[in-house]
PDB file of N, CA and C in Angstrom:
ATOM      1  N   UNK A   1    -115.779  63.168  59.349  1.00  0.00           N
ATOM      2  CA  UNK A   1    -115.870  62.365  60.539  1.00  0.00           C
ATOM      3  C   UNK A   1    -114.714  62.647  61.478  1.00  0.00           C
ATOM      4  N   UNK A   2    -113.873  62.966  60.545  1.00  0.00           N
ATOM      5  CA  UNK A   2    -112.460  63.091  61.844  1.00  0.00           C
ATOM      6  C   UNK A   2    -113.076  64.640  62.743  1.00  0.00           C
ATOM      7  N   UNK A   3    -113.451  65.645  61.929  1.00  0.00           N
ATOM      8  CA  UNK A   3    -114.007  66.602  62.983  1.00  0.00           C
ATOM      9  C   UNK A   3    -114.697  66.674  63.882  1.00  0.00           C
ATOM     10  N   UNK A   4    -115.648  65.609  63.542  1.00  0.00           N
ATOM     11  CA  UNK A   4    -116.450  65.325  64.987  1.00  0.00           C
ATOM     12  C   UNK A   4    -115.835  64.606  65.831  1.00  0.00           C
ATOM     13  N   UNK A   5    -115.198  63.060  65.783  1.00  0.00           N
ATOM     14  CA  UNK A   5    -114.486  62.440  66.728  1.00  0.00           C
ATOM     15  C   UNK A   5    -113.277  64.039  67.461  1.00  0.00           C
ATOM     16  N   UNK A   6    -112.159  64.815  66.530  1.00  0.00           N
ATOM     17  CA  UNK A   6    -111.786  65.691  67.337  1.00  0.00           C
ATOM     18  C   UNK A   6    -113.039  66.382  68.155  1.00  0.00           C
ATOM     19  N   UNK A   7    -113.633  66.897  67.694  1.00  0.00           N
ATOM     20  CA  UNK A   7    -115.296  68.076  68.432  1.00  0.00           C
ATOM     21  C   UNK A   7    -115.288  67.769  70.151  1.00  0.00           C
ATOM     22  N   UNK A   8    -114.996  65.551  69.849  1.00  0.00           N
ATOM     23  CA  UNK A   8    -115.916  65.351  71.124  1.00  0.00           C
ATOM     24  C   UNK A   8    -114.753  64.399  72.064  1.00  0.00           C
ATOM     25  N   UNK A   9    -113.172  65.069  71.327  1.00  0.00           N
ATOM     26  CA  UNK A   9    -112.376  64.152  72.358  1.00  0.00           C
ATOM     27  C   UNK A   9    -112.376  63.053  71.666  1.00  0.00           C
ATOM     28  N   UNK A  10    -112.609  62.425  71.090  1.00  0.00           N
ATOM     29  CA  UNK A  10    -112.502  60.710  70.468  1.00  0.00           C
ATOM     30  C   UNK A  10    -111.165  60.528  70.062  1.00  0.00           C
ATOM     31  N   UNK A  11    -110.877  59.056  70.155  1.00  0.00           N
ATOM     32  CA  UNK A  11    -109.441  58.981  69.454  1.00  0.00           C
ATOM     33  C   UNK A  11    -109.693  58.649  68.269  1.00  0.00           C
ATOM     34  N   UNK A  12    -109.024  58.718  67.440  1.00  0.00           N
ATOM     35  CA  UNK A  12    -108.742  58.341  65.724  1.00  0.00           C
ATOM     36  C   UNK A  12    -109.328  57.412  65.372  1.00  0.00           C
ATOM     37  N   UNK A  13    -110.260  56.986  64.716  1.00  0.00           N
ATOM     38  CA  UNK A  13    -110.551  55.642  64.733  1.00  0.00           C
ATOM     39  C   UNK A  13    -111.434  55.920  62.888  1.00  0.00           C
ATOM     40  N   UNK A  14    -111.036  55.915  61.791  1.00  0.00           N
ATOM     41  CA  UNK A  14    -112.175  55.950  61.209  1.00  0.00           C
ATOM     42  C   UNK A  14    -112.740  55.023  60.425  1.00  0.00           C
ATOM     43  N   UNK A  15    -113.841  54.960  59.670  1.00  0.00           N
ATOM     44  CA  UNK A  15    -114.816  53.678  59.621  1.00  0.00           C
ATOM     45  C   UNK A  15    -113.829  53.069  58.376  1.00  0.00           C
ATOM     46  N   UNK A  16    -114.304  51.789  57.960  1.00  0.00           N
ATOM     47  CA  UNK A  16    -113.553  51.334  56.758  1.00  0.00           C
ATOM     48  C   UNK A  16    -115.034  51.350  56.318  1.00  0.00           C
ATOM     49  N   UNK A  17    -114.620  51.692  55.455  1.00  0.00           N
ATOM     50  CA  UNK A  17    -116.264  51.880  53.980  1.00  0.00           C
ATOM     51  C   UNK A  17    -116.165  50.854  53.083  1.00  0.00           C
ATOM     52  N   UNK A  18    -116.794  49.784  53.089  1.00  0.00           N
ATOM     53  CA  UNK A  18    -116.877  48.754  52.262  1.00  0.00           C
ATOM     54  C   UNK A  18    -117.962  49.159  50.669  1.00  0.00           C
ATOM     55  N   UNK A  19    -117.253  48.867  49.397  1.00  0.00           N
ATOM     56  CA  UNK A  19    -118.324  49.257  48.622  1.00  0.00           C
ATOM     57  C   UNK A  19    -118.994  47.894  47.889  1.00  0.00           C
ATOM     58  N   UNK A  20    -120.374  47.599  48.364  1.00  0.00           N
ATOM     59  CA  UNK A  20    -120.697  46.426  48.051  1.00  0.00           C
ATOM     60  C   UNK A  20    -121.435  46.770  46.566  1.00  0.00           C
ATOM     61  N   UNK A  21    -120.650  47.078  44.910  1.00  0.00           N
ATOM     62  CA  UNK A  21    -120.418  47.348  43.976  1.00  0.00           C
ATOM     63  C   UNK A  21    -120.612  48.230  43.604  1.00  0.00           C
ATOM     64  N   UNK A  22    -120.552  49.245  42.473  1.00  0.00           N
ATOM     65  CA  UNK A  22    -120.608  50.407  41.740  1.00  0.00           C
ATOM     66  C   UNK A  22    -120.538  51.400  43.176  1.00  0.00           C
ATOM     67  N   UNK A  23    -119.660  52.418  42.865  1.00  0.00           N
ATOM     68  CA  UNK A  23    -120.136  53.648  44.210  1.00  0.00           C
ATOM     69  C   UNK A  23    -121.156  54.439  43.891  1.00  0.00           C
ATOM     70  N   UNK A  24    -121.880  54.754  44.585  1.00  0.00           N
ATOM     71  CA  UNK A  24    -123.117  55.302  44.232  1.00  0.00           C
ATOM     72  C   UNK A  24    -122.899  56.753  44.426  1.00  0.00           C
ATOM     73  N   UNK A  25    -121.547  57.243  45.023  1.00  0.00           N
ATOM     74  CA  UNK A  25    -121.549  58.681  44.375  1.00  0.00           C
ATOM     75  C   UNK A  25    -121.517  59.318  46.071  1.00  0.00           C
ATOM     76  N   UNK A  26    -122.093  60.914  46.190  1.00  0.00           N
ATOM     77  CA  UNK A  26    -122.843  61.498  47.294  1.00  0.00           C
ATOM     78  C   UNK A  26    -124.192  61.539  47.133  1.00  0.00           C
ATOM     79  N   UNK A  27    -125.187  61.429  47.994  1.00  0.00           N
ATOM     80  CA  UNK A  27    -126.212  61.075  47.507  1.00  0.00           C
ATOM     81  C   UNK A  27    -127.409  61.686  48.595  1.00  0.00           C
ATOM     82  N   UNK A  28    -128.352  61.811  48.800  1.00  0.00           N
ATOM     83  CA  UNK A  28    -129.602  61.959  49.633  1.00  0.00           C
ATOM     84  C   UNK A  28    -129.036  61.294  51.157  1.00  0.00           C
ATOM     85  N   UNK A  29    -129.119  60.338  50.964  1.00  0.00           N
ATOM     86  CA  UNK A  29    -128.906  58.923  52.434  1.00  0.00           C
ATOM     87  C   UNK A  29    -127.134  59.470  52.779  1.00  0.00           C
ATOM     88  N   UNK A  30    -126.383  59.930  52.354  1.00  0.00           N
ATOM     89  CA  UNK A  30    -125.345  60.023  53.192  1.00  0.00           C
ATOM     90  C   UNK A  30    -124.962  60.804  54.439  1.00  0.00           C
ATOM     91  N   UNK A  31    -125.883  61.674  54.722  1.00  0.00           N
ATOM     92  CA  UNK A  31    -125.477  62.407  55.423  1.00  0.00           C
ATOM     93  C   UNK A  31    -126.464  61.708  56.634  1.00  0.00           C
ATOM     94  N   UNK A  32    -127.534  60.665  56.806  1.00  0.00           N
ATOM     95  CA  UNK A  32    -127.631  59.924  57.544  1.00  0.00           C
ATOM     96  C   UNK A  32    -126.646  58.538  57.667  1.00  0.00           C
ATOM     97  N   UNK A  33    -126.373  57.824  56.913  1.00  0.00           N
ATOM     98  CA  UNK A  33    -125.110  56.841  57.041  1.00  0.00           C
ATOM     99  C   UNK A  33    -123.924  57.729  57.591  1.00  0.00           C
ATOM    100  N   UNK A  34    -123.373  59.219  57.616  1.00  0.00           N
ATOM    101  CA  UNK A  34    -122.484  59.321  58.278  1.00  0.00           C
ATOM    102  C   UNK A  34    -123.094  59.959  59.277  1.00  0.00           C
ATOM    103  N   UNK A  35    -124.191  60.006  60.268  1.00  0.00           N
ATOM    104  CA  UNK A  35    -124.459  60.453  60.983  1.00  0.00           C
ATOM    105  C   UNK A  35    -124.253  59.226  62.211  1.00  0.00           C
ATOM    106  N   UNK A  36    -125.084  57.805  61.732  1.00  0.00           N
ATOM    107  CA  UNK A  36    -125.243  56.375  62.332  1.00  0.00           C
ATOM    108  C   UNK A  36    -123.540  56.254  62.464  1.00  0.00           C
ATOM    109  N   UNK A  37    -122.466  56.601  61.348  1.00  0.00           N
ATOM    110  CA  UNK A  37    -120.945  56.031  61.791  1.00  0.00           C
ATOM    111  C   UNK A  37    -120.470  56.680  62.887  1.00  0.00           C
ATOM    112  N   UNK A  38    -121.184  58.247  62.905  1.00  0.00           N
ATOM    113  CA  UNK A  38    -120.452  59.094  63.865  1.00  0.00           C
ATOM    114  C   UNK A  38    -120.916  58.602  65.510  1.00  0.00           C
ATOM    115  N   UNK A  39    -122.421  58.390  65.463  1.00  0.00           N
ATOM    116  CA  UNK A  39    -123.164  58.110  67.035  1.00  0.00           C
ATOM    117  C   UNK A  39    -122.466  56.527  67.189  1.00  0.00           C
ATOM    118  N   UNK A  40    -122.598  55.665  66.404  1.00  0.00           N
ATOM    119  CA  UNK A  40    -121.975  54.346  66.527  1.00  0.00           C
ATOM    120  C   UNK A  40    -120.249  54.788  67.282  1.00  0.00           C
ATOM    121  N   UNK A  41    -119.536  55.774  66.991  1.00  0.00           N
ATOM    122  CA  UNK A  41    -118.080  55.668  66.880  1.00  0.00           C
ATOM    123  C   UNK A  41    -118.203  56.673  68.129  1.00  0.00           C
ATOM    124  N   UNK A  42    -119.237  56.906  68.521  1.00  0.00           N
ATOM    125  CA  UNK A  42    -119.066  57.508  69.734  1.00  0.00           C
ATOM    126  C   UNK A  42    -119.460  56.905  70.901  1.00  0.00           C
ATOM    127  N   UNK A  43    -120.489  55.899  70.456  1.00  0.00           N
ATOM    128  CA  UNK A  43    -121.084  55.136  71.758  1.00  0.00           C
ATOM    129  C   UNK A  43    -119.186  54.172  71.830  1.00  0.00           C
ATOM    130  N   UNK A  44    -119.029  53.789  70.978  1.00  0.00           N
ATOM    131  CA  UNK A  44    -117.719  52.516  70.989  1.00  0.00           C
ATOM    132  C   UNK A  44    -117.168  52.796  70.353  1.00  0.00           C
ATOM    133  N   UNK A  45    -115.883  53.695  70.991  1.00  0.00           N
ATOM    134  CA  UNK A  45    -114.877  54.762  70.301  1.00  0.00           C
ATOM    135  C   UNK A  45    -113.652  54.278  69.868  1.00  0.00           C
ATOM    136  N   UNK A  46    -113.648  52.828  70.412  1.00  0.00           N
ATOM    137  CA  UNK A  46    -112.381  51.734  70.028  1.00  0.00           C
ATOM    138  C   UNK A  46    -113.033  50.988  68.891  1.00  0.00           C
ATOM    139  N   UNK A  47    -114.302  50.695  68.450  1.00  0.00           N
ATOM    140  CA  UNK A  47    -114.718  49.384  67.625  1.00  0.00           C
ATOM    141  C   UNK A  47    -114.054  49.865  66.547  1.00  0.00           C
ATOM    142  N   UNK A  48    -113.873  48.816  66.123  1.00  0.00           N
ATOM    143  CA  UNK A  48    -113.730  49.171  64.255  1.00  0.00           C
ATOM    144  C   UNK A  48    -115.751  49.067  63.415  1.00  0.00           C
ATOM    145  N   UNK A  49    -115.426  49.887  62.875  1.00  0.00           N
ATOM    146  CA  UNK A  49    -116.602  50.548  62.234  1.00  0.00           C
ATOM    147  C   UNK A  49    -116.911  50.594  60.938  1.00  0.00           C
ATOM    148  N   UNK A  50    -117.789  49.637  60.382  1.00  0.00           N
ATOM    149  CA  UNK A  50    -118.064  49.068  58.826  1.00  0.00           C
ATOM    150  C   UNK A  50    -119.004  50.003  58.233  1.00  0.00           C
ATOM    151  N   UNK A  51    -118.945  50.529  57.448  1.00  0.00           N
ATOM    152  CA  UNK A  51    -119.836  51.384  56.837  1.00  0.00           C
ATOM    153  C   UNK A  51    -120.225  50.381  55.505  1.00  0.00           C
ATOM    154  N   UNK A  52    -120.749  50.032  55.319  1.00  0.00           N
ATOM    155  CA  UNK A  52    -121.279  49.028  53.919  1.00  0.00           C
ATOM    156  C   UNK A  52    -122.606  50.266  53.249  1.00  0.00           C
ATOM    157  N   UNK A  53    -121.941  50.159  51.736  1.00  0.00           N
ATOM    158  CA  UNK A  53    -122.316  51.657  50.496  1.00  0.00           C
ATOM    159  C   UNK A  53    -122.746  50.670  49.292  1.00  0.00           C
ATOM    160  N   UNK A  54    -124.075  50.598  49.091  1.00  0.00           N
ATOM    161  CA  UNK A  54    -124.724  50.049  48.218  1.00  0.00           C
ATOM    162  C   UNK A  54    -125.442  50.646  46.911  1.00  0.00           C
ATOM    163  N   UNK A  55    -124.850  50.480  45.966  1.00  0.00           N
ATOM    164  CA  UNK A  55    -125.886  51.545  45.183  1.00  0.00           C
ATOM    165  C   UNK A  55    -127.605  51.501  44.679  1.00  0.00           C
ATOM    166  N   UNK A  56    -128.299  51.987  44.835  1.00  0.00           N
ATOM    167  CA  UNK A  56    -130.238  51.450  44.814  1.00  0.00           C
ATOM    168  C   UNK A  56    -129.672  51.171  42.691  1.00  0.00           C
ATOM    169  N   UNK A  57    -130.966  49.991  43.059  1.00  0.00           N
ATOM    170  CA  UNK A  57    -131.011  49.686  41.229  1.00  0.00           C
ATOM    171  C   UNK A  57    -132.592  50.122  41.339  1.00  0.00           C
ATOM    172  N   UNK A  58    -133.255  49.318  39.742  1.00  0.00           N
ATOM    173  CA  UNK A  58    -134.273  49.447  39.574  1.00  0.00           C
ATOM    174  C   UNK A  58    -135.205  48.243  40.548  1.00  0.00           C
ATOM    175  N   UNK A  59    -134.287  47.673  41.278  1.00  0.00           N
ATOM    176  CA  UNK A  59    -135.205  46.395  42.007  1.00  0.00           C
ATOM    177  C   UNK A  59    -135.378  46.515  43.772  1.00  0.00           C
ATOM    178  N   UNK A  60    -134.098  47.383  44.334  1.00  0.00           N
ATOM    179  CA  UNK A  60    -133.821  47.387  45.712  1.00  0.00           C
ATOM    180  C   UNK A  60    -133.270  48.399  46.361  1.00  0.00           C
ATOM    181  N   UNK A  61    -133.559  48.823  47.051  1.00  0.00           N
ATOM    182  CA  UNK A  61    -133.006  49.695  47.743  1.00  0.00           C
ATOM    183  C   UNK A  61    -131.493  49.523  48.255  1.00  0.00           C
ATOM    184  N   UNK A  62    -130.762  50.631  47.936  1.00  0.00           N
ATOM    185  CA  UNK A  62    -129.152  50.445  48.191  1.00  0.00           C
ATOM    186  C   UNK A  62    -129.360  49.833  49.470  1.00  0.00           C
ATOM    187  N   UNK A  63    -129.892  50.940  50.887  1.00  0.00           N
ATOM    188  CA  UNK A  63    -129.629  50.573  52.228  1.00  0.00           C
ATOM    189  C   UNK A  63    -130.375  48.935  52.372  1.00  0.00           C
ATOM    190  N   UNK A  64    -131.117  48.222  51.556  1.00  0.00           N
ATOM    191  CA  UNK A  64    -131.704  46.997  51.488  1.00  0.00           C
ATOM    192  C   UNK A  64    -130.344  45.843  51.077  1.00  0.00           C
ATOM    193  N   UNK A  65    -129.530  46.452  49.985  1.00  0.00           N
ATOM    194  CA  UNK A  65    -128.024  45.778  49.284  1.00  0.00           C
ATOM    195  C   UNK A  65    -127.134  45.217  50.653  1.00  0.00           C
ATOM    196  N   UNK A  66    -127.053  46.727  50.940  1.00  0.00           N
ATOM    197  CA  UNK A  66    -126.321  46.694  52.382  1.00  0.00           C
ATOM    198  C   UNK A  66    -126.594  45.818  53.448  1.00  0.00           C
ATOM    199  N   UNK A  67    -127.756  46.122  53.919  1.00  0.00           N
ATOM    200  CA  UNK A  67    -128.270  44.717  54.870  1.00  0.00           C
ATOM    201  C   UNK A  67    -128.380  43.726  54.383  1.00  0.00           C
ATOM    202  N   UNK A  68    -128.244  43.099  53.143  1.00  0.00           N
ATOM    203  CA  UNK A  68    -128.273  41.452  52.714  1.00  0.00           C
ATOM    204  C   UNK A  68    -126.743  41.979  52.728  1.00  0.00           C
ATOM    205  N   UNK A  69    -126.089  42.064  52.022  1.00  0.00           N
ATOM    206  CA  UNK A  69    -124.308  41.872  51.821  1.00  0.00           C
ATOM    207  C   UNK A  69    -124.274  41.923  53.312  1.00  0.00           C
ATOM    208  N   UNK A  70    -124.353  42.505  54.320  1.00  0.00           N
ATOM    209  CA  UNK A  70    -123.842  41.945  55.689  1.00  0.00           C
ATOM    210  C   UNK A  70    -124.063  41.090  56.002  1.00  0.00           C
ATOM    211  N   UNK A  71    -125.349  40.940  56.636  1.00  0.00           N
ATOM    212  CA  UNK A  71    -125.432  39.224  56.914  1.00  0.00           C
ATOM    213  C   UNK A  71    -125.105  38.287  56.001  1.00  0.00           C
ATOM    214  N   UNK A  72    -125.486  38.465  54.898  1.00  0.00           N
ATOM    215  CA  UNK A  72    -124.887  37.420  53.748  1.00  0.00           C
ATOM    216  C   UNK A  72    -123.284  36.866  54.218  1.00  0.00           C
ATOM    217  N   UNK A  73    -122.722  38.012  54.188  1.00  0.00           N
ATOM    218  CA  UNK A  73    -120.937  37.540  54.984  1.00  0.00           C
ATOM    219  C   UNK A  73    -120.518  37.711  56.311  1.00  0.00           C
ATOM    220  N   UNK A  74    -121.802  37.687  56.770  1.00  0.00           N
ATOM    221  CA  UNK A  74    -121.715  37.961  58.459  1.00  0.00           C
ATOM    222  C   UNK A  74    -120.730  38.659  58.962  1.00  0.00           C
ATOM    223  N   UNK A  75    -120.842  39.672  58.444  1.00  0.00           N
ATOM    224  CA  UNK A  75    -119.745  40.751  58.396  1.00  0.00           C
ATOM    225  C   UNK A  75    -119.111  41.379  59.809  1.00  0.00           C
ATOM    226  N   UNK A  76    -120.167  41.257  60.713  1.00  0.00           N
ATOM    227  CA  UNK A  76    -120.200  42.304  62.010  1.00  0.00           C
ATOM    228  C   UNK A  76    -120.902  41.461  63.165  1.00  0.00           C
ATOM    229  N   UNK A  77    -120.721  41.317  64.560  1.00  0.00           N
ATOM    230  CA  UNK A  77    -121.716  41.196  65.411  1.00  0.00           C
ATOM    231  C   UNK A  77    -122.921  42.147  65.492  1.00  0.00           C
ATOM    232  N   UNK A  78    -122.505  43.081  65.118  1.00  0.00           N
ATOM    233  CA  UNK A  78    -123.577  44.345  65.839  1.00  0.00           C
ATOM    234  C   UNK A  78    -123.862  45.022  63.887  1.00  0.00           C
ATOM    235  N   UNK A  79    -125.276  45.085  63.952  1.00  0.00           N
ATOM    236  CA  UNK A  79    -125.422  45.781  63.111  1.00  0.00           C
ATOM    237  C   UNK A  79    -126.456  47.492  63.357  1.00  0.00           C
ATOM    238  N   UNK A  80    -126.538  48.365  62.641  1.00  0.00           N
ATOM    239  CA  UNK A  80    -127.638  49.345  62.907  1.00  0.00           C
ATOM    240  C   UNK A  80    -128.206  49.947  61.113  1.00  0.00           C
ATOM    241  N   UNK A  81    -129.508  50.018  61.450  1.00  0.00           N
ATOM    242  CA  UNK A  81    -129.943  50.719  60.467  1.00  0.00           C
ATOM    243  C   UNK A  81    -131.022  51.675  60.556  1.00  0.00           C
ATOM    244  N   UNK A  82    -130.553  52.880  60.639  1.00  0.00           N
ATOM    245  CA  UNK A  82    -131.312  53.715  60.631  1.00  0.00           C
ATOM    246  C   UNK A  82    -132.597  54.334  59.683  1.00  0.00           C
ATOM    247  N   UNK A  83    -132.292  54.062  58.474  1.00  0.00           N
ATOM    248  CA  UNK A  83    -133.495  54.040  57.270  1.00  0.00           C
ATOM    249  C   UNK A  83    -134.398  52.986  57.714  1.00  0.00           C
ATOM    250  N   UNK A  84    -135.761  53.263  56.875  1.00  0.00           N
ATOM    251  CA  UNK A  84    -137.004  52.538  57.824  1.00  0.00           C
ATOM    252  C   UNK A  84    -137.715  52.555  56.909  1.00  0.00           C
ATOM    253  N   UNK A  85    -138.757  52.075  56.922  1.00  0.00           N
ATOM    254  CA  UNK A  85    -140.108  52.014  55.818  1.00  0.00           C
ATOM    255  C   UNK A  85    -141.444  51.529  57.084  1.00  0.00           C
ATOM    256  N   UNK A  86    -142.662  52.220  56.751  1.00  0.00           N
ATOM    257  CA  UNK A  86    -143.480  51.701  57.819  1.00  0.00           C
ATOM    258  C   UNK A  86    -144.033  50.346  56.623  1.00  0.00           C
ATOM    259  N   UNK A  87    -144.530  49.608  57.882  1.00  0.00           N
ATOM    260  CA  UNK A  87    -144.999  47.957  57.328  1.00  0.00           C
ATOM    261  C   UNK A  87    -145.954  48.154  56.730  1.00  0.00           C
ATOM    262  N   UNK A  88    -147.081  49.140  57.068  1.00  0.00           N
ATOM    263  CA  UNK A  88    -148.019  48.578  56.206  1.00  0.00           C
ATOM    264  C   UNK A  88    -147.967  49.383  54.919  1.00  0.00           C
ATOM    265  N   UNK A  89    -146.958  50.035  54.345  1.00  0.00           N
ATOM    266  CA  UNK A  89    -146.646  50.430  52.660  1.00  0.00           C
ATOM    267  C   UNK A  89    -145.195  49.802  52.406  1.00  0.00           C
ATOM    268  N   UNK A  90    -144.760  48.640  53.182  1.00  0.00           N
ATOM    269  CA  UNK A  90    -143.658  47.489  52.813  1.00  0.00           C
ATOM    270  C   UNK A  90    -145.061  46.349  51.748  1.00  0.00           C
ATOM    271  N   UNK A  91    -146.201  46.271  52.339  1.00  0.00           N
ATOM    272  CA  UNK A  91    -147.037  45.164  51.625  1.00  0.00           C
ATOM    273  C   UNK A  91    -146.298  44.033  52.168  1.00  0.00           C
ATOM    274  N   UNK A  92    -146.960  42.587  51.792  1.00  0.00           N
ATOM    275  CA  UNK A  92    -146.752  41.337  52.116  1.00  0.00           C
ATOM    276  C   UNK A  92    -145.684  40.944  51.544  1.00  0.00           C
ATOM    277  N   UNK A  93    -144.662  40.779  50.388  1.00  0.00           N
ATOM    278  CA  UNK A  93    -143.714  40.536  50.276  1.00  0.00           C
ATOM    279  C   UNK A  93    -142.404  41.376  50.717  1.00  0.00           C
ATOM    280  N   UNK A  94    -142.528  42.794  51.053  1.00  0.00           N
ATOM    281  CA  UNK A  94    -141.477  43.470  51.432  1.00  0.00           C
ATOM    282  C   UNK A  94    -141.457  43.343  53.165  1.00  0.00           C
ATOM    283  N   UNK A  95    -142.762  42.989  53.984  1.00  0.00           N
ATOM    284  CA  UNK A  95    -142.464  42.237  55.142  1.00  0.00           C
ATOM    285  C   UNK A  95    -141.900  40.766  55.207  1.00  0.00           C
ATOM    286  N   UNK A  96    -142.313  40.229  54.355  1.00  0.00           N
ATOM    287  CA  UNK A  96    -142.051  39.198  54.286  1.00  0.00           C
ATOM    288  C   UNK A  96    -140.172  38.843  53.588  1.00  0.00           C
ATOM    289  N   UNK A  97    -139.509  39.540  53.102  1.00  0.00           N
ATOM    290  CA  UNK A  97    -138.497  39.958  52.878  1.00  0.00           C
ATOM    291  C   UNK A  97    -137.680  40.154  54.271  1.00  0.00           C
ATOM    292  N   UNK A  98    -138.159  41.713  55.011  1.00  0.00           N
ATOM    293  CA  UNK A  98    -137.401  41.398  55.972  1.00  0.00           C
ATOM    294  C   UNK A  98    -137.448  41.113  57.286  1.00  0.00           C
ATOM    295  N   UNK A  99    -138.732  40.072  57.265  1.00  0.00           N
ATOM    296  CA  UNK A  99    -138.810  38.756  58.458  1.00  0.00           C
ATOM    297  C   UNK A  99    -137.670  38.083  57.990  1.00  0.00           C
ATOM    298  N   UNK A 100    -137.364  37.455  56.961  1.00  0.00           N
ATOM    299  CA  UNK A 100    -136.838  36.623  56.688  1.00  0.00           C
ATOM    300  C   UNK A 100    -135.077  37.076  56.672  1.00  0.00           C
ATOM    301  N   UNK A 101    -134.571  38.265  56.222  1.00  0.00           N
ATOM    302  CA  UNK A 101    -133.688  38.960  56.581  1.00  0.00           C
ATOM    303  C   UNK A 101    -133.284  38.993  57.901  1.00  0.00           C
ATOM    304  N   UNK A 102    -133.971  39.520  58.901  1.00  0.00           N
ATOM    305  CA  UNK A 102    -133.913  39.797  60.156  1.00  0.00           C
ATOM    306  C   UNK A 102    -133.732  38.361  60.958  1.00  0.00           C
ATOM    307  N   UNK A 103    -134.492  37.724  60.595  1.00  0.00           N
ATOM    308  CA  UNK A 103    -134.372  35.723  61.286  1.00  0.00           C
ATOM    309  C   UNK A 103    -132.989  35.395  61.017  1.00  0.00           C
ATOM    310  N   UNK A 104    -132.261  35.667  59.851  1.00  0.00           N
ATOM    311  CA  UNK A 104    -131.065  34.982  58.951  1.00  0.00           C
ATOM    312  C   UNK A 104    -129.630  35.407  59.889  1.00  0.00           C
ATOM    313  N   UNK A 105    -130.166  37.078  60.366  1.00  0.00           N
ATOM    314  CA  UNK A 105    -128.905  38.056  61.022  1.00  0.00           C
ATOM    315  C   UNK A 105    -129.244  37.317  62.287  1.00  0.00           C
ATOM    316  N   UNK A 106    -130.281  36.866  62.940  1.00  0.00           N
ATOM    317  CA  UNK A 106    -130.400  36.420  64.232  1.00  0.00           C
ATOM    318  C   UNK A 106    -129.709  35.272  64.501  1.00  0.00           C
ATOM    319  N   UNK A 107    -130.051  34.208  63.545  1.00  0.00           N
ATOM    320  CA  UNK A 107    -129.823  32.373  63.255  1.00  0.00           C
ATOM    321  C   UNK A 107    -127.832  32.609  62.969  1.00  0.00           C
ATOM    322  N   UNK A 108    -127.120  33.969  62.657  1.00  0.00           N
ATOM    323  CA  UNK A 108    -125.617  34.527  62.728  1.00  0.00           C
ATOM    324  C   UNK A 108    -125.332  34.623  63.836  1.00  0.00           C
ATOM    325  N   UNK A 109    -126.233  35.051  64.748  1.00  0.00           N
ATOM    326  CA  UNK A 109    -125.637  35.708  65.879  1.00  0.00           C
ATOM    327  C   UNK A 109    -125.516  36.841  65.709  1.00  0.00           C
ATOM    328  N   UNK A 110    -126.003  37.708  64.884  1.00  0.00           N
ATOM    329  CA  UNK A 110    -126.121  39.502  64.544  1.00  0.00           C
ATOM    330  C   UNK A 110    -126.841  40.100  65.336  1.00  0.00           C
ATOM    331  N   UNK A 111    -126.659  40.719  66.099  1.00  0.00           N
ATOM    332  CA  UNK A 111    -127.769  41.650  66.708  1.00  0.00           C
ATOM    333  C   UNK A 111    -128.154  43.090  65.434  1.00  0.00           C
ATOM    334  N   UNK A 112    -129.274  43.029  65.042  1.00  0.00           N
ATOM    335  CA  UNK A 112    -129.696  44.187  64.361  1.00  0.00           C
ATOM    336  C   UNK A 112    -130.289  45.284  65.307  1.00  0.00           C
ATOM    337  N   UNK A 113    -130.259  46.234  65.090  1.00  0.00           N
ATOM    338  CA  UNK A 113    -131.030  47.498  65.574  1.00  0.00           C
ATOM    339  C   UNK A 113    -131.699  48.320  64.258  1.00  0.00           C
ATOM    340  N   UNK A 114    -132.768  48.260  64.201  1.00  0.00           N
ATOM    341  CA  UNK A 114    -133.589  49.293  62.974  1.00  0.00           C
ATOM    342  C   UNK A 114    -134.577  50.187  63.816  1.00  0.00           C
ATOM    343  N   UNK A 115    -134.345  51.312  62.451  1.00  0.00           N
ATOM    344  CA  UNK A 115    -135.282  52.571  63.330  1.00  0.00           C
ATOM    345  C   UNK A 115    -136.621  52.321  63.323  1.00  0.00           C
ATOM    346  N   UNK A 116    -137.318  53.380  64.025  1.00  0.00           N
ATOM    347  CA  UNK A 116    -138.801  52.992  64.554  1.00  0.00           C
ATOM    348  C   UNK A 116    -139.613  54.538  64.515  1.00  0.00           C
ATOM    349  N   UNK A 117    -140.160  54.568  64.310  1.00  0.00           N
ATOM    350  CA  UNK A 117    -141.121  55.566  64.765  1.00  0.00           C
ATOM    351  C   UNK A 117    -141.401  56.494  63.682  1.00  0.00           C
TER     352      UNK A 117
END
């Protein structure tokens, strides 16, 4: 990350990586989580920048850990998540999951951003 902030002129700024338990290592999803820290740290080159690292079990998806441990401690005003699932292979309880997720970060004052398309 520091090579890209140098690449593009940025000042020093790098993320604090929160590990919300076990580290899950290097993995598939990292090289999108440091892609979201790098565009995040470039749109707002002063913010301080939370990276929250969840490891997937047999029940949830790490990047799923991550978005409850934030809002859970209302960690951030601004959140982003770039991993996605389309709704209709979420089924009725995994929409219903994160309606209820997404209402909780709102009823904080969180603004979420999730990907689309």
């Amino acid at each position: 990350m520091t090579n890209f902030r140098t690449l593009f002129s940025l000042p020093t700024n790098p993320p604090n990586i929160i590990l919300n338990g076990p580290d899950p290592g290097l993995g598939l999803s990292e090289g999108e989580a440091d892609l979201d820290v790098q565009v995040a740290g470039m749109v707002a080159p002063k913010a301080t920048i939370d990276l929250v690292v969840s490891e997937t079990t047999l029940t949830a998806q790490g990047t799923d850990l991550s978005s409850f441990y934030i809002i859970d401690n209302n960690l951030a005003p601004v959140m982003s998540l770039s991993f996605g699932a389309c709704e209709a292979g979420l089924g009725t309880a995994g929409n219903n999951f994160f309606n209820k997720l997404w209402e909780q970060a709102a009823a904080e004052g969180i603004t979420v951003f999730v990907s689309a398309g």
